[in-house]
C-alpha atoms as a PDB file:
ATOM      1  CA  UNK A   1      22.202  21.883  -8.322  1.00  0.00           C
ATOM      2  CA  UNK A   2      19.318  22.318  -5.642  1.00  0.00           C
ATOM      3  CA  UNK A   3      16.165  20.692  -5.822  1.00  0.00           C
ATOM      4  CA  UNK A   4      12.985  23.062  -4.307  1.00  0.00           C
ATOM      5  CA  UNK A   5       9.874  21.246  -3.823  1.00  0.00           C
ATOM      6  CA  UNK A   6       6.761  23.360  -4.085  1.00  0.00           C
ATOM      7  CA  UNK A   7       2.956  21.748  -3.399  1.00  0.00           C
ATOM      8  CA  UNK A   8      -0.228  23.380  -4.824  1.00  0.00           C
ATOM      9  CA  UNK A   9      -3.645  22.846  -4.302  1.00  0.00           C
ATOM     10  CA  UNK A  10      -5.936  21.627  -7.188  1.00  0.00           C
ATOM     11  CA  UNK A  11      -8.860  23.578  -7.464  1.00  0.00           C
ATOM     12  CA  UNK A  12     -10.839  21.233 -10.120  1.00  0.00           C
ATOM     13  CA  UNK A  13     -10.430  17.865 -12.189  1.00  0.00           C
ATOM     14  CA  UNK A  14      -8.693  18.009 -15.556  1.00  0.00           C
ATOM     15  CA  UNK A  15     -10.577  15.428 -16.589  1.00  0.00           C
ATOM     16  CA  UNK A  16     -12.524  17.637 -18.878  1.00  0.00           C
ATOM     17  CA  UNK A  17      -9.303  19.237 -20.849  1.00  0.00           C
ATOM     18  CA  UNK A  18      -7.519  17.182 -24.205  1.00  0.00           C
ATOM     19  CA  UNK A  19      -5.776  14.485 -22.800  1.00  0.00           C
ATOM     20  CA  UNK A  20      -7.458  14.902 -19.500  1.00  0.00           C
ATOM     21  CA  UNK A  21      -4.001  16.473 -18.619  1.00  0.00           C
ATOM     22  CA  UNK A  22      -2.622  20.350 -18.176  1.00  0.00           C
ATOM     23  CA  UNK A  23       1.090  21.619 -18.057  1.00  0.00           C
ATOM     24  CA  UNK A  24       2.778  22.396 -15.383  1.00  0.00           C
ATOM     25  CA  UNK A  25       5.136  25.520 -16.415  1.00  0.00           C
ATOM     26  CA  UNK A  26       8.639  26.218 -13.984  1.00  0.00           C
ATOM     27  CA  UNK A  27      10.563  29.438 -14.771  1.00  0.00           C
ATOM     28  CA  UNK A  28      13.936  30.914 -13.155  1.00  0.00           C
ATOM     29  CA  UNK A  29      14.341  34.545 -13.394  1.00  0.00           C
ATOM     30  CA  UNK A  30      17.030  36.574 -12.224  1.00  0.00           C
ATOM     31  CA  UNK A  31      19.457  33.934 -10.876  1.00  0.00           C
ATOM     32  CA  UNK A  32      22.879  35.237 -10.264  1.00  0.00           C
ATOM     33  CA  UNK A  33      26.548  32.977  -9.827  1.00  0.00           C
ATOM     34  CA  UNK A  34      28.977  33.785  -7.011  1.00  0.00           C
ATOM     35  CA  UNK A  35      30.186  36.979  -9.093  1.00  0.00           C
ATOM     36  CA  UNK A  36      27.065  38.324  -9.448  1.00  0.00           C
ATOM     37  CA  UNK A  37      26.491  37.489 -12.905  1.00  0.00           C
ATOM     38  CA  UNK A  38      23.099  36.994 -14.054  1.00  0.00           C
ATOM     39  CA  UNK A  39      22.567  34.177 -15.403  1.00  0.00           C
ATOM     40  CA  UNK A  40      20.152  33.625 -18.480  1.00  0.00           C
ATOM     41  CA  UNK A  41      16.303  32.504 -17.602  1.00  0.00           C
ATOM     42  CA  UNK A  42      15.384  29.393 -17.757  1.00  0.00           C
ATOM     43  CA  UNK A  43      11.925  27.208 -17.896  1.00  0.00           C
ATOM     44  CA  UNK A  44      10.638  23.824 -18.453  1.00  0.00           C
ATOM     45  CA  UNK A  45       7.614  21.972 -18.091  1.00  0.00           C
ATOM     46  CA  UNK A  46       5.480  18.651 -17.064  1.00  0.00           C
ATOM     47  CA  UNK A  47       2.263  17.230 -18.404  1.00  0.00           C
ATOM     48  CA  UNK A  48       0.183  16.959 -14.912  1.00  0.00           C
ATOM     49  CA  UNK A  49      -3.640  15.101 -14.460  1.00  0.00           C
ATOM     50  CA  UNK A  50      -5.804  16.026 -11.710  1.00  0.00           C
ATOM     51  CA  UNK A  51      -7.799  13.973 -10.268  1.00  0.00           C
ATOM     52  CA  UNK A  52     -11.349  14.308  -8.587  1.00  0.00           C
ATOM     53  CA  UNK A  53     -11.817  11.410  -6.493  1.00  0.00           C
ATOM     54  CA  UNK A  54     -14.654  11.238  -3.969  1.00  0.00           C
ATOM     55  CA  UNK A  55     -16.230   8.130  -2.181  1.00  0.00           C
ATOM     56  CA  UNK A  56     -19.375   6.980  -0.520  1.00  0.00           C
ATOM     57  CA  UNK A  57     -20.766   4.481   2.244  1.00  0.00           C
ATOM     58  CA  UNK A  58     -24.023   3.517   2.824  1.00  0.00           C
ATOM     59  CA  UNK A  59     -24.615   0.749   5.737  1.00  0.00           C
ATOM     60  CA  UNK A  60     -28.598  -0.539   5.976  1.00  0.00           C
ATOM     61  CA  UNK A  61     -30.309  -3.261   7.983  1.00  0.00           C
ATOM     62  CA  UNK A  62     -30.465  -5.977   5.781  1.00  0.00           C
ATOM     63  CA  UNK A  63     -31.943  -8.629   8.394  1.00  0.00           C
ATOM     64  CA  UNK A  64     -34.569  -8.570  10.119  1.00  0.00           C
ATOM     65  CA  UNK A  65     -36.550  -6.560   7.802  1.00  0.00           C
ATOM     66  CA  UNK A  66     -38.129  -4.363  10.355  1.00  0.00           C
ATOM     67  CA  UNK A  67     -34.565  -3.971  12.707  1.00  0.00           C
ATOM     68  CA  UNK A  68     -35.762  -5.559  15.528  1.00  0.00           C
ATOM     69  CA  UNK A  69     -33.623  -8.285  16.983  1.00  0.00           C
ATOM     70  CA  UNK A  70     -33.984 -10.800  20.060  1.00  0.00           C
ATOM     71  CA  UNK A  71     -31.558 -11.387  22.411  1.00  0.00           C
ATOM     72  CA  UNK A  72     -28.681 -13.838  21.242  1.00  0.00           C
ATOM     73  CA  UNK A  73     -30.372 -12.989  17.586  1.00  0.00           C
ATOM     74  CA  UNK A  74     -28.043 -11.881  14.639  1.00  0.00           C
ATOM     75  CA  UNK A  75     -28.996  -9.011  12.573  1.00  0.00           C
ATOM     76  CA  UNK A  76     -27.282  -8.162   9.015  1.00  0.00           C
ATOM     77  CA  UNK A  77     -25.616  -5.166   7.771  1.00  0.00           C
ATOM     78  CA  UNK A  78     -24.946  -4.304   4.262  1.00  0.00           C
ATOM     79  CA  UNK A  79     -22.140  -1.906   3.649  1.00  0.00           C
ATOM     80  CA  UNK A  80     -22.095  -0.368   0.458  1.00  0.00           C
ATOM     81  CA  UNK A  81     -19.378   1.443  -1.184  1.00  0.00           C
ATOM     82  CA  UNK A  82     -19.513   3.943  -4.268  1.00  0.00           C
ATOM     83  CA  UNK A  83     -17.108   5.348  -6.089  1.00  0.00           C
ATOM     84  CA  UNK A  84     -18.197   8.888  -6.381  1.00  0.00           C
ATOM     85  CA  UNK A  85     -15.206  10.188  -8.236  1.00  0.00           C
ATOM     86  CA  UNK A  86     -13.556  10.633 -11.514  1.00  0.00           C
ATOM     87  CA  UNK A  87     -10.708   8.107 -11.183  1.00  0.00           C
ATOM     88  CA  UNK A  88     -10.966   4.210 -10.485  1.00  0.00           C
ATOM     89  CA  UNK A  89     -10.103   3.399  -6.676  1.00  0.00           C
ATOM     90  CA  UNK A  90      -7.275   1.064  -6.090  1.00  0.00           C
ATOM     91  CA  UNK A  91      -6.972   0.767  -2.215  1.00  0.00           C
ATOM     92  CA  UNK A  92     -10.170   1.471   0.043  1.00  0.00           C
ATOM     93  CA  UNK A  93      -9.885   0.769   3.532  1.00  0.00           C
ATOM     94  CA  UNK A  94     -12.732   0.483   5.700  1.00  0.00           C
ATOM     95  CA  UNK A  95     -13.595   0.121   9.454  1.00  0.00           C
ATOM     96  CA  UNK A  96     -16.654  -0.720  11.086  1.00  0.00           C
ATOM     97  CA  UNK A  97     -17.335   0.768  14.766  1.00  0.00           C
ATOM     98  CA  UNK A  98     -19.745  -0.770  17.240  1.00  0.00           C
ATOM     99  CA  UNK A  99     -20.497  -1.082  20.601  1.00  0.00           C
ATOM    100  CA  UNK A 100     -18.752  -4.783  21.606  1.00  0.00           C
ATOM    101  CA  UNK A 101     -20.622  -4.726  24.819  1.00  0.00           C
ATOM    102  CA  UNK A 102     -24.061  -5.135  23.281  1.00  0.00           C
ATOM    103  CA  UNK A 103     -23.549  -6.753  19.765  1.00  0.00           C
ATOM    104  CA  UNK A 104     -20.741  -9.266  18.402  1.00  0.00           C
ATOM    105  CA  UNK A 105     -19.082  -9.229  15.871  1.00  0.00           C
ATOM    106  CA  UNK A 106     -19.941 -13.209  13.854  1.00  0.00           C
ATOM    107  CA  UNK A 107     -18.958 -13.074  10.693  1.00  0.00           C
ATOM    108  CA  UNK A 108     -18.759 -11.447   6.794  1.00  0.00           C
ATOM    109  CA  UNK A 109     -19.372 -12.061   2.974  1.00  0.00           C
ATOM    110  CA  UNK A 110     -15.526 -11.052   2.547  1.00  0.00           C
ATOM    111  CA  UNK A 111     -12.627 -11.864   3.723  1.00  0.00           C
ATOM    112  CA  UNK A 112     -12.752 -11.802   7.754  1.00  0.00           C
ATOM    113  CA  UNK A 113     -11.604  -8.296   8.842  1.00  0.00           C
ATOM    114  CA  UNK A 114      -9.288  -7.699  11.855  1.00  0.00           C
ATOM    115  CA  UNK A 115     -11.107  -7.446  14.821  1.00  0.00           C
ATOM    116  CA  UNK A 116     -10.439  -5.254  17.883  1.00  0.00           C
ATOM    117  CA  UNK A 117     -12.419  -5.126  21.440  1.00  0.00           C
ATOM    118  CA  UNK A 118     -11.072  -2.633  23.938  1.00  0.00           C
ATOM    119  CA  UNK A 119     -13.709  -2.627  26.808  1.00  0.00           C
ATOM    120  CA  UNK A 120     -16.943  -1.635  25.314  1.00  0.00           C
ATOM    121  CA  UNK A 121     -15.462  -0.668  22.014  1.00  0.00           C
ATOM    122  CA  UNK A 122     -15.077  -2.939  18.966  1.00  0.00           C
ATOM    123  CA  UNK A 123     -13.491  -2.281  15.630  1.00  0.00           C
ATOM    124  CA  UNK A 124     -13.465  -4.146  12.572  1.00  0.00           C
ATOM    125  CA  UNK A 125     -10.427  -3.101   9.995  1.00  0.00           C
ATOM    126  CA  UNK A 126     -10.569  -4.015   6.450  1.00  0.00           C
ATOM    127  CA  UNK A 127      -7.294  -2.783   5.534  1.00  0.00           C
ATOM    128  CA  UNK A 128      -8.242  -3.042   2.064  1.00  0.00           C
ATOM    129  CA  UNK A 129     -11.762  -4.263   0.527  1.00  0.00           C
ATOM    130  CA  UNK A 130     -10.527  -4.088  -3.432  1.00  0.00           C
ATOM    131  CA  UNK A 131      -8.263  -7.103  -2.085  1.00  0.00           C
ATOM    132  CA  UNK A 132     -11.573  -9.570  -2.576  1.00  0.00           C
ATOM    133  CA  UNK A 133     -14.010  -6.894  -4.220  1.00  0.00           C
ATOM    134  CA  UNK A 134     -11.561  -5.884  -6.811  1.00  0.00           C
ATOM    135  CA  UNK A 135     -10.849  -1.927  -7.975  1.00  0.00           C
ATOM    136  CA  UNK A 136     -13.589   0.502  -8.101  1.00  0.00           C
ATOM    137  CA  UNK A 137     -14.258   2.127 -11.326  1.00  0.00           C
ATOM    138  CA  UNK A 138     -15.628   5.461 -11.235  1.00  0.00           C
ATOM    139  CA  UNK A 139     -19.427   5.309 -10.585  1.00  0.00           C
ATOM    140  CA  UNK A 140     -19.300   1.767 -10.141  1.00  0.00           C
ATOM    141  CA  UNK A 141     -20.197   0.066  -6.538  1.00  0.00           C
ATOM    142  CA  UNK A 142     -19.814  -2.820  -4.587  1.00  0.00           C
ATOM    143  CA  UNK A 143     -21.244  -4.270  -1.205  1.00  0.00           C
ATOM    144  CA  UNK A 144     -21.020  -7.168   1.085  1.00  0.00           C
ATOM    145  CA  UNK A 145     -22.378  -8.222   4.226  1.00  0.00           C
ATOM    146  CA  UNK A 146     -21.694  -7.685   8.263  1.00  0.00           C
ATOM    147  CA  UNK A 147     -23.616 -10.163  10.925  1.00  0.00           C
ATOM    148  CA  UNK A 148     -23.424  -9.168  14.467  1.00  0.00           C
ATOM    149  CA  UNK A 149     -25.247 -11.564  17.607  1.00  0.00           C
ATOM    150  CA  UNK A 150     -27.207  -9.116  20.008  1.00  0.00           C
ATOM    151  CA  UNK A 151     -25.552  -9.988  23.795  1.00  0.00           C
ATOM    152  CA  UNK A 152     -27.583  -7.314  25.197  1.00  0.00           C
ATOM    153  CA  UNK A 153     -31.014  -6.005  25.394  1.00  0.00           C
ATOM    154  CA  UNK A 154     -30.189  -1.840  24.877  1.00  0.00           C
ATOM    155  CA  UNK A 155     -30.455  -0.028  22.056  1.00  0.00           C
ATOM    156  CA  UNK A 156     -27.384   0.892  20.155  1.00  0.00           C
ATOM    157  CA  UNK A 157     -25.310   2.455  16.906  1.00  0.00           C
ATOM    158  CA  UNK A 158     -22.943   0.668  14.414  1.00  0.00           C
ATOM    159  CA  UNK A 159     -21.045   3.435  11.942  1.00  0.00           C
ATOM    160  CA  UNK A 160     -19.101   2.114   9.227  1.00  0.00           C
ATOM    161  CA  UNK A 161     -16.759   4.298   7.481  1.00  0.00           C
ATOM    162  CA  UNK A 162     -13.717   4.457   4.920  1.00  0.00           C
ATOM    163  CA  UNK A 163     -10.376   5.745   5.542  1.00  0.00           C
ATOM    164  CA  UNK A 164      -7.676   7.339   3.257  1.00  0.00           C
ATOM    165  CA  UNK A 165      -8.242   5.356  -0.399  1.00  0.00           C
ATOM    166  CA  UNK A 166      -6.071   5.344  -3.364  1.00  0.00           C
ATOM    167  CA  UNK A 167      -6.501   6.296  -6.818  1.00  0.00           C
ATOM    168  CA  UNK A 168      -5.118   4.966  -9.696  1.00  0.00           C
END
């Protein structure tokens, strides 16, 4: 026997279909033996769900209120996370980027993150934020906080962002 592997792209959910499921149909035609026989046709089939899952960040200025901060001050993030999709989210990495040679990285409402400061550049990887905030149903959200000290008087960005998460 030979096993032939063949990917397809899902065009839309079947969420919305009984059983939130559609069948997956494989057919043989025209297969012939050594001697050239043709061998009867053949077919089977799998029950398949397709899934729709999107997700969302939002990061805001939590403290101060009006975003300005004094030297050696801290200022709060709040990342938020959403669950955009139509299937609950079992593994959501995250990574914060910011600019280490202006704020520092202090300390967060979850569980620390790794940290990473190559010259000007800092990183913090959650390698998964489920671990403490538990799986995100669809619609559903959760959000925790990010404190940073200001070292340096210039104005600067901090981008939070998600990487590759799993569905159920």
């Amino acid at each position: 026997s030979k096993v032939v592997s063949v990917t397809f792209l899902a065009k839309k959910s079947t969420d919305a279909l009984p059983n939130k499921q559609t069948i997956n149909v494989a057919t043989v035609t025209g297969a012939q033996d050594d001697k050239g026989n043709t061998l009867p046709n053949k077919q089977d089939q799998a029950p398949v769900r397709i899934t729709n899952p999107a997700i969302g960040i939002v990061k805001t200025t939590t403290s101060p209120a009006n975003g300005i901060v004094n030297l050696n001050g801290e200022v709060v993030f709040t990342v938020r996370v959403t669950n955009l999709g139509d299937t609950t989210l079992v593994k959501i990495p995250v990574q914060d980027i910011y600019e280490a040679n202006i704020i520092q990285y202090v300390r967060t409402s979850i569980s620390a993150p790794s940290v990473n400061v190559s010259g000007n550049n800092g990183t913090l990887n959650w390698a998964d934020i489920t671990t403490d905030l538990g799986d995100l149903a669809p619609g559903a959200s959760v959000q925790w906080t990010v404190t940073f000290r200001l070292i340096s008087l210039q104005e600067t960005s901090n981008v939070v962002s998600t990487g590759t998460s799993t569905d159920e």
